[in-house]
N, C-alpha and C. Protein backbone atom coordinates (compact mmCIF):
# COMPACT_ATOMS: atom_id res chain seq x y z
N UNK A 1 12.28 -2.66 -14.54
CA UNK A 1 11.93 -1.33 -15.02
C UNK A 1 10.78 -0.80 -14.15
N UNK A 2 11.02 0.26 -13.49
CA UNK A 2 9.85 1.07 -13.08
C UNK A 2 9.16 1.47 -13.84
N UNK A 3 7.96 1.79 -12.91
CA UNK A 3 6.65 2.31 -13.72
C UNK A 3 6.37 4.02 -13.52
N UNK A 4 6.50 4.80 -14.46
CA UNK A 4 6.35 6.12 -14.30
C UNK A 4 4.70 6.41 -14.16
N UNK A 5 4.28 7.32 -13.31
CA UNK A 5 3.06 7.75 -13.08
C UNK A 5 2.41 8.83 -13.17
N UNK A 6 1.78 9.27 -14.05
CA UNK A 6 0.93 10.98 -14.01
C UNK A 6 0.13 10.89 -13.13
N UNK A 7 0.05 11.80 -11.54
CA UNK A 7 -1.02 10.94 -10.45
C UNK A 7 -1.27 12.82 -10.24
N UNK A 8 -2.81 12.46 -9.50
CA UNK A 8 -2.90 13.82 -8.88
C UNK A 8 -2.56 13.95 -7.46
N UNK A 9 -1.81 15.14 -7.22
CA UNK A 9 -1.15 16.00 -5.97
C UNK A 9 -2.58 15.78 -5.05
N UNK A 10 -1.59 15.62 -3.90
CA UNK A 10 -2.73 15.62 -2.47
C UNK A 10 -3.19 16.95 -2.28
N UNK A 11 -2.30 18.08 -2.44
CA UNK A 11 -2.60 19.62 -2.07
C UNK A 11 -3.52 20.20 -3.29
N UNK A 12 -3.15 19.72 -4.38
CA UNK A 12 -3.70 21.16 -5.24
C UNK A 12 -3.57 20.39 -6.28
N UNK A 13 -4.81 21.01 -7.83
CA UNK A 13 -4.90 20.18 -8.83
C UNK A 13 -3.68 20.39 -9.39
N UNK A 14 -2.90 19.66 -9.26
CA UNK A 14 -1.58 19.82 -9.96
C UNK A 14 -1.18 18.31 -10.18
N UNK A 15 -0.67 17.91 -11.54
CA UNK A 15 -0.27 16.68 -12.10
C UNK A 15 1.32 16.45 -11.67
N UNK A 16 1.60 15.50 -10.90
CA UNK A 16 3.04 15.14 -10.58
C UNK A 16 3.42 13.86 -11.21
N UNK A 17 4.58 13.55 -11.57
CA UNK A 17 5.27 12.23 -12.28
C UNK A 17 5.81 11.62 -11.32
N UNK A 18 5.36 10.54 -11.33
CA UNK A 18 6.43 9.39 -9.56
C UNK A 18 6.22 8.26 -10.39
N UNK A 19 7.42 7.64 -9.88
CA UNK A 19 7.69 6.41 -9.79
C UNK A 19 6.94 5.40 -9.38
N UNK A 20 6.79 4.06 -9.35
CA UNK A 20 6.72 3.23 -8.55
C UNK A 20 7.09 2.81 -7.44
N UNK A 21 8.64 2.88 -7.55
CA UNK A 21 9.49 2.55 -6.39
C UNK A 21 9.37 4.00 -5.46
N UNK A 22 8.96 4.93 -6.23
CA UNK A 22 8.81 6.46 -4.93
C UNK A 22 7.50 6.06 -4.28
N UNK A 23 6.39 5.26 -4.85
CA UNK A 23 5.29 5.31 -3.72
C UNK A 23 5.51 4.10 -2.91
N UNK A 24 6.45 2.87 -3.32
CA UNK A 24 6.59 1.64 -1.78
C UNK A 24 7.90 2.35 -1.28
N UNK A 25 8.42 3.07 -1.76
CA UNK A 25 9.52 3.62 -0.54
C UNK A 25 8.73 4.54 0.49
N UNK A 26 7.51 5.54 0.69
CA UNK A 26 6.97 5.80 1.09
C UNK A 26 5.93 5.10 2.25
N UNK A 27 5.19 3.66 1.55
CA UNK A 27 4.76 2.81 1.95
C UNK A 27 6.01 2.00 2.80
N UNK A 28 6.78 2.04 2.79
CA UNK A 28 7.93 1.15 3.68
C UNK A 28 8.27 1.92 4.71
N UNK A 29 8.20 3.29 4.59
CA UNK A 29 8.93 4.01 5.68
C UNK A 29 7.52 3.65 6.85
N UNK A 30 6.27 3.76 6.17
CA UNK A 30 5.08 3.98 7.19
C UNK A 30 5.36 2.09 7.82
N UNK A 31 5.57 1.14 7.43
CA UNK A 31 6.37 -0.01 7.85
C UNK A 31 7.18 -0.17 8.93
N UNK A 32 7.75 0.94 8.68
CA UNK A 32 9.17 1.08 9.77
C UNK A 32 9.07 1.19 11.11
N UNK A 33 7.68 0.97 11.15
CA UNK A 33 7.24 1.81 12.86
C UNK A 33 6.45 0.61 13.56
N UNK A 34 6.23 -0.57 12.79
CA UNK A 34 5.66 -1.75 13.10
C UNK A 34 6.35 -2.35 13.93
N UNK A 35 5.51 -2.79 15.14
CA UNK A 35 6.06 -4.07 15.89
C UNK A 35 5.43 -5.56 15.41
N UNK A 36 4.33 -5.29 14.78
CA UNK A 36 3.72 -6.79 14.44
C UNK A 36 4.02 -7.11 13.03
N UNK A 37 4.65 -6.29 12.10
CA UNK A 37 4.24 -6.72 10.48
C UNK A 37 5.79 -6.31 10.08
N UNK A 38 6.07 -7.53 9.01
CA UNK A 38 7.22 -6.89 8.39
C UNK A 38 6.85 -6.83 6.80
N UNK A 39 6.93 -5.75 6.11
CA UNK A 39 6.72 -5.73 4.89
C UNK A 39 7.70 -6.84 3.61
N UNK A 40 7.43 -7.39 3.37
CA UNK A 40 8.27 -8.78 1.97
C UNK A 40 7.68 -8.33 0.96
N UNK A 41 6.43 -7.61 0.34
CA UNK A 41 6.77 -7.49 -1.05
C UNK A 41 5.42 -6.44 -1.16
N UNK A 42 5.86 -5.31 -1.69
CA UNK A 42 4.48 -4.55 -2.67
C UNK A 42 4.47 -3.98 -3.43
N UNK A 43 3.33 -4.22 -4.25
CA UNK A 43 3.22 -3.66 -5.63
C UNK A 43 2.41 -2.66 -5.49
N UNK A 44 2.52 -1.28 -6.55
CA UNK A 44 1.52 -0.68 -6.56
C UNK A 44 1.32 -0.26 -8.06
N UNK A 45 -0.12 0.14 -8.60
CA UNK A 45 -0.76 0.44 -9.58
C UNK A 45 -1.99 1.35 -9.96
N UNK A 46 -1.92 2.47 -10.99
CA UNK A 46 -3.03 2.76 -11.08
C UNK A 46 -3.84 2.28 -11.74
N UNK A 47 -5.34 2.16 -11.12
CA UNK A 47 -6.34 1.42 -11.91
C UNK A 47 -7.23 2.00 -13.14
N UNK A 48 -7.01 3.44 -12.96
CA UNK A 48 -8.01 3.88 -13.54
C UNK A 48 -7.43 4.54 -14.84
N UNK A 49 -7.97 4.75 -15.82
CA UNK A 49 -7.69 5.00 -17.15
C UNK A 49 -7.10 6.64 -17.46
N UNK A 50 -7.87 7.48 -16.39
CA UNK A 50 -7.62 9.12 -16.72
C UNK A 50 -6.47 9.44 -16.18
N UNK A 51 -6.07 10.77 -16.72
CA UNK A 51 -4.89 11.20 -15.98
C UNK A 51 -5.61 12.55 -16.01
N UNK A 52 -4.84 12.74 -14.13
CA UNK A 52 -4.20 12.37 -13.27
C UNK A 52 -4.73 10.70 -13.18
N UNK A 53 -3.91 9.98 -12.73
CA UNK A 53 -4.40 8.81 -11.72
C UNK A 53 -4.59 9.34 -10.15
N UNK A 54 -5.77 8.50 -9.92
CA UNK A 54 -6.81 8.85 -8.70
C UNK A 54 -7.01 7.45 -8.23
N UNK A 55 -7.08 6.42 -8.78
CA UNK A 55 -7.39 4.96 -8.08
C UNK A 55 -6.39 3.96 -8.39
N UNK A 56 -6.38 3.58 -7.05
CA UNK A 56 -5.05 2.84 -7.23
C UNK A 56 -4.95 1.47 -6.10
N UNK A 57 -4.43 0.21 -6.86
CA UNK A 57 -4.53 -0.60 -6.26
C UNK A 57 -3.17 -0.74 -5.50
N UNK A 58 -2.62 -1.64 -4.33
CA UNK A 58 -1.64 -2.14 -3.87
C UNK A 58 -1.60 -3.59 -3.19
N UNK A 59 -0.88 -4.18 -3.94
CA UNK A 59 -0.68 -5.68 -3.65
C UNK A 59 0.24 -5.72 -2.03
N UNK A 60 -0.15 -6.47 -1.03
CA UNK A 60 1.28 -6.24 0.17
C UNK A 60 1.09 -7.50 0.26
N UNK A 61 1.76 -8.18 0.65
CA UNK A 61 2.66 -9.67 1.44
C UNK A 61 3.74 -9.44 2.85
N UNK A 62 3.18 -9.48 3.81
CA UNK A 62 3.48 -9.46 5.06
C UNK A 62 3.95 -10.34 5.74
N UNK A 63 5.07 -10.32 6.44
CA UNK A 63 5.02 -11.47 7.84
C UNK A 63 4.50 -11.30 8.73
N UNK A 64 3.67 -11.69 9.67
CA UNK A 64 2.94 -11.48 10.89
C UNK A 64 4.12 -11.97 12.39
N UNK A 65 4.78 -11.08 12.41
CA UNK A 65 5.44 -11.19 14.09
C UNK A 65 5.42 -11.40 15.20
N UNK A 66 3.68 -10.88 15.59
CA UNK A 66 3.18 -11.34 16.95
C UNK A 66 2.34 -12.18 17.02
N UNK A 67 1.67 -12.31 17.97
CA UNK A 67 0.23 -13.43 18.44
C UNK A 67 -1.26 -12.54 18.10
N UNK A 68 -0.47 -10.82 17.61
CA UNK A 68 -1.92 -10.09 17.25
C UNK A 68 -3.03 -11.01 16.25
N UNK A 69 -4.35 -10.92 16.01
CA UNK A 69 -4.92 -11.55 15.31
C UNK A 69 -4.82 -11.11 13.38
N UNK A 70 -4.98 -11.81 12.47
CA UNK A 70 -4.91 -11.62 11.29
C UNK A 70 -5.36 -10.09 11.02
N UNK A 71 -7.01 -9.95 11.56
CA UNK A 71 -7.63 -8.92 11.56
C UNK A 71 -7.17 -8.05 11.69
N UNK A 72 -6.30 -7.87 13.12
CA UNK A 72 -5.82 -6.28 13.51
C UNK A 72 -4.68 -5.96 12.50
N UNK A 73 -3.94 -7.36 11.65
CA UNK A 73 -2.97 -6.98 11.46
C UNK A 73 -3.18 -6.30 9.94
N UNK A 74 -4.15 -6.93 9.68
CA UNK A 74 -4.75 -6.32 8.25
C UNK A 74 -5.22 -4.83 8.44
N UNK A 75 -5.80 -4.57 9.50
CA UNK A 75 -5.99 -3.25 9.38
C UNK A 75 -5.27 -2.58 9.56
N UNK A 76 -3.57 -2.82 10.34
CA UNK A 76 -2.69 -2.28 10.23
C UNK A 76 -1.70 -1.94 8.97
N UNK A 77 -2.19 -3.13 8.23
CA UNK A 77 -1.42 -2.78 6.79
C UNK A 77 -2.29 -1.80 6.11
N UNK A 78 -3.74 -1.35 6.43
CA UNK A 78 -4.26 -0.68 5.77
C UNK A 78 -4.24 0.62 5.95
N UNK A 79 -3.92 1.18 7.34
CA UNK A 79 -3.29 2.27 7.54
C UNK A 79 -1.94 2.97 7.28
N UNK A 80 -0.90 1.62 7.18
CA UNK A 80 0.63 2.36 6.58
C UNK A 80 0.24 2.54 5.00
N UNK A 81 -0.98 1.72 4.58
CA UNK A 81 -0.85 1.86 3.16
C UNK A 81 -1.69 3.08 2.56
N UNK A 82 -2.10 3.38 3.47
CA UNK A 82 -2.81 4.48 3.44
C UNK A 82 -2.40 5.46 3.48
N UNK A 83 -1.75 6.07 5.13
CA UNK A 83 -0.53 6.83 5.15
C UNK A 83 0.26 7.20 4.19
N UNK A 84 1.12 6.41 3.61
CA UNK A 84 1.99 6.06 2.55
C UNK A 84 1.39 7.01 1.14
N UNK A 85 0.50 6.60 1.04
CA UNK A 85 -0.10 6.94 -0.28
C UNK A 85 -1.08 8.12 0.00
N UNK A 86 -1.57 8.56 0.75
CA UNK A 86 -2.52 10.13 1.18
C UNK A 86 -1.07 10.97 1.27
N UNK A 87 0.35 10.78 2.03
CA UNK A 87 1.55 12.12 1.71
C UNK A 87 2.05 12.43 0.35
N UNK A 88 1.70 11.57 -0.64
CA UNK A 88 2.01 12.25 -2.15
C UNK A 88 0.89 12.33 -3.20
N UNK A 89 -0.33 11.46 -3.06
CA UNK A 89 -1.31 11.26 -4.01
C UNK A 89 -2.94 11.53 -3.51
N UNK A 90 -3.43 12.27 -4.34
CA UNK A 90 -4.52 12.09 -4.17
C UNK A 90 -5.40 11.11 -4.76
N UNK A 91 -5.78 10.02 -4.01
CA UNK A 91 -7.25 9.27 -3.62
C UNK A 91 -8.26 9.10 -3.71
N UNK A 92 -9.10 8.81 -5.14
CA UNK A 92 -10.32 8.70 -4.50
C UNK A 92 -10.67 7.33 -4.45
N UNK A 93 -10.10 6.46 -5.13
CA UNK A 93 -10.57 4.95 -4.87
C UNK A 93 -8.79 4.33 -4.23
N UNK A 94 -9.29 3.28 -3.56
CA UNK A 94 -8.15 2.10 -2.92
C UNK A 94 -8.43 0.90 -2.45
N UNK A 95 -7.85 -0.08 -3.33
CA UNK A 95 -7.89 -1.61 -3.06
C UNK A 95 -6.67 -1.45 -2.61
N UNK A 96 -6.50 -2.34 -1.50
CA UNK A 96 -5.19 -2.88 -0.70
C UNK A 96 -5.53 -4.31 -0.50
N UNK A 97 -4.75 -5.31 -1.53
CA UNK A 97 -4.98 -6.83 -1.71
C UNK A 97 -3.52 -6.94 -0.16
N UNK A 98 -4.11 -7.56 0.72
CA UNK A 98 -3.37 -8.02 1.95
C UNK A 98 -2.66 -9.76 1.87
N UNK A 99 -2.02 -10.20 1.99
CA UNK A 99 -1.34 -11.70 2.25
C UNK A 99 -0.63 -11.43 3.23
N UNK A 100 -1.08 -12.26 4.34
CA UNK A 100 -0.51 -12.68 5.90
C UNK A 100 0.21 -13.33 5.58
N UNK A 101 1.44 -13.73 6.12
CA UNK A 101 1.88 -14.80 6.37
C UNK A 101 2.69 -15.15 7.98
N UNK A 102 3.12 -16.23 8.35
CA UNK A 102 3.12 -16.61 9.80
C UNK A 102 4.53 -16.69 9.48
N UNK A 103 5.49 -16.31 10.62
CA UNK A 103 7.26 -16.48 10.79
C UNK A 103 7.61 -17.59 9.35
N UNK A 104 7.24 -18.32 9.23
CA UNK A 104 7.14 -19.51 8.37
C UNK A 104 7.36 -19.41 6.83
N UNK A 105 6.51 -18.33 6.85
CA UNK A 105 6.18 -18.05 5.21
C UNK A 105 4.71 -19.05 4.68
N UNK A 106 3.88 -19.13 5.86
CA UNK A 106 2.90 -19.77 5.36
C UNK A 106 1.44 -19.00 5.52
N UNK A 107 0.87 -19.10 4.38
CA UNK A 107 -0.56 -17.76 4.46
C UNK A 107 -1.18 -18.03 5.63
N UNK A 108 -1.57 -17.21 6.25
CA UNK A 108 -2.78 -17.38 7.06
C UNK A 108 -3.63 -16.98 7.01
N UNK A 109 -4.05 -15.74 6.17
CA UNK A 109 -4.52 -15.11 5.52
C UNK A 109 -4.82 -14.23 4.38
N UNK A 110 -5.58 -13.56 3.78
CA UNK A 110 -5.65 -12.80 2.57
C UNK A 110 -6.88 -11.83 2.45
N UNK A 111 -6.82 -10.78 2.31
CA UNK A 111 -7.80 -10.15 1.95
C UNK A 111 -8.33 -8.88 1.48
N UNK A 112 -9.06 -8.61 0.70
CA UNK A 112 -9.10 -7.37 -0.18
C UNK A 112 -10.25 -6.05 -0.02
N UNK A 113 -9.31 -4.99 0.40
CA UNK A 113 -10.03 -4.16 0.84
C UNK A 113 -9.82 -2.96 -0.36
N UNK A 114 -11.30 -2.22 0.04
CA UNK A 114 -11.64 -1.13 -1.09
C UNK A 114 -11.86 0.00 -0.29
N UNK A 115 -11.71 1.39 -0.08
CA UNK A 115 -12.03 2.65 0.57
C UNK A 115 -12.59 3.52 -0.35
């Protein structure tokens, strides 16, 4: 079951209803353009109690493709996830919980960022 959302519009105070699966289909397309990362699993959620929702967390689990370092690749997930979520919602808080993983399926990393 999806999760329905009262979130506020990026353009104008205006309250829109989305899905769950409408903000990682969004988040996947900004994916699509990766040479180092393949997206395996994300969640997303709002954290905050008011409506509109304005803060919002996203869980990602990644494969790491190249020899790039963990680092760059994390900050690369933090820009599609960003991307992703600034074309339908407005923002004012964002945790993006990151999990690396190597061709393998084995962590190499993890880590949790706030904007």
């Amino acid at each position: 079951m999806q999760r329905m959302w009262e979130a506020a519009s990026p353009n104008r105070d205006e309250i829109i209803r989305i899905s769950s699966s409408e903000i990682i289909v969004r988040i996947r397309e900004q994916f699509s353009r990766s040479v180092n990362t393949q997206l395996n699993y994300a969640e997303v959620k709002a954290t905050d109690a008011r409506i509109p929702h304005v803060q919002w967390t996203v869980r990602c689990t990644v494969s790491m493709l190249t020899q790039a370092s963990v680092e760059q690749i994390e900050q690369e997930i933090l820009n599609y996830v960003q991307a992703g979520l600034k074309s339908q919602l407005r923002i004012e808080r964002l945790t993006v919980e990151i999990t690396v993983e190597d061709v393998h399926g084995e962590v190499v990393g993890y880590t949790e960022v706030a904007t």
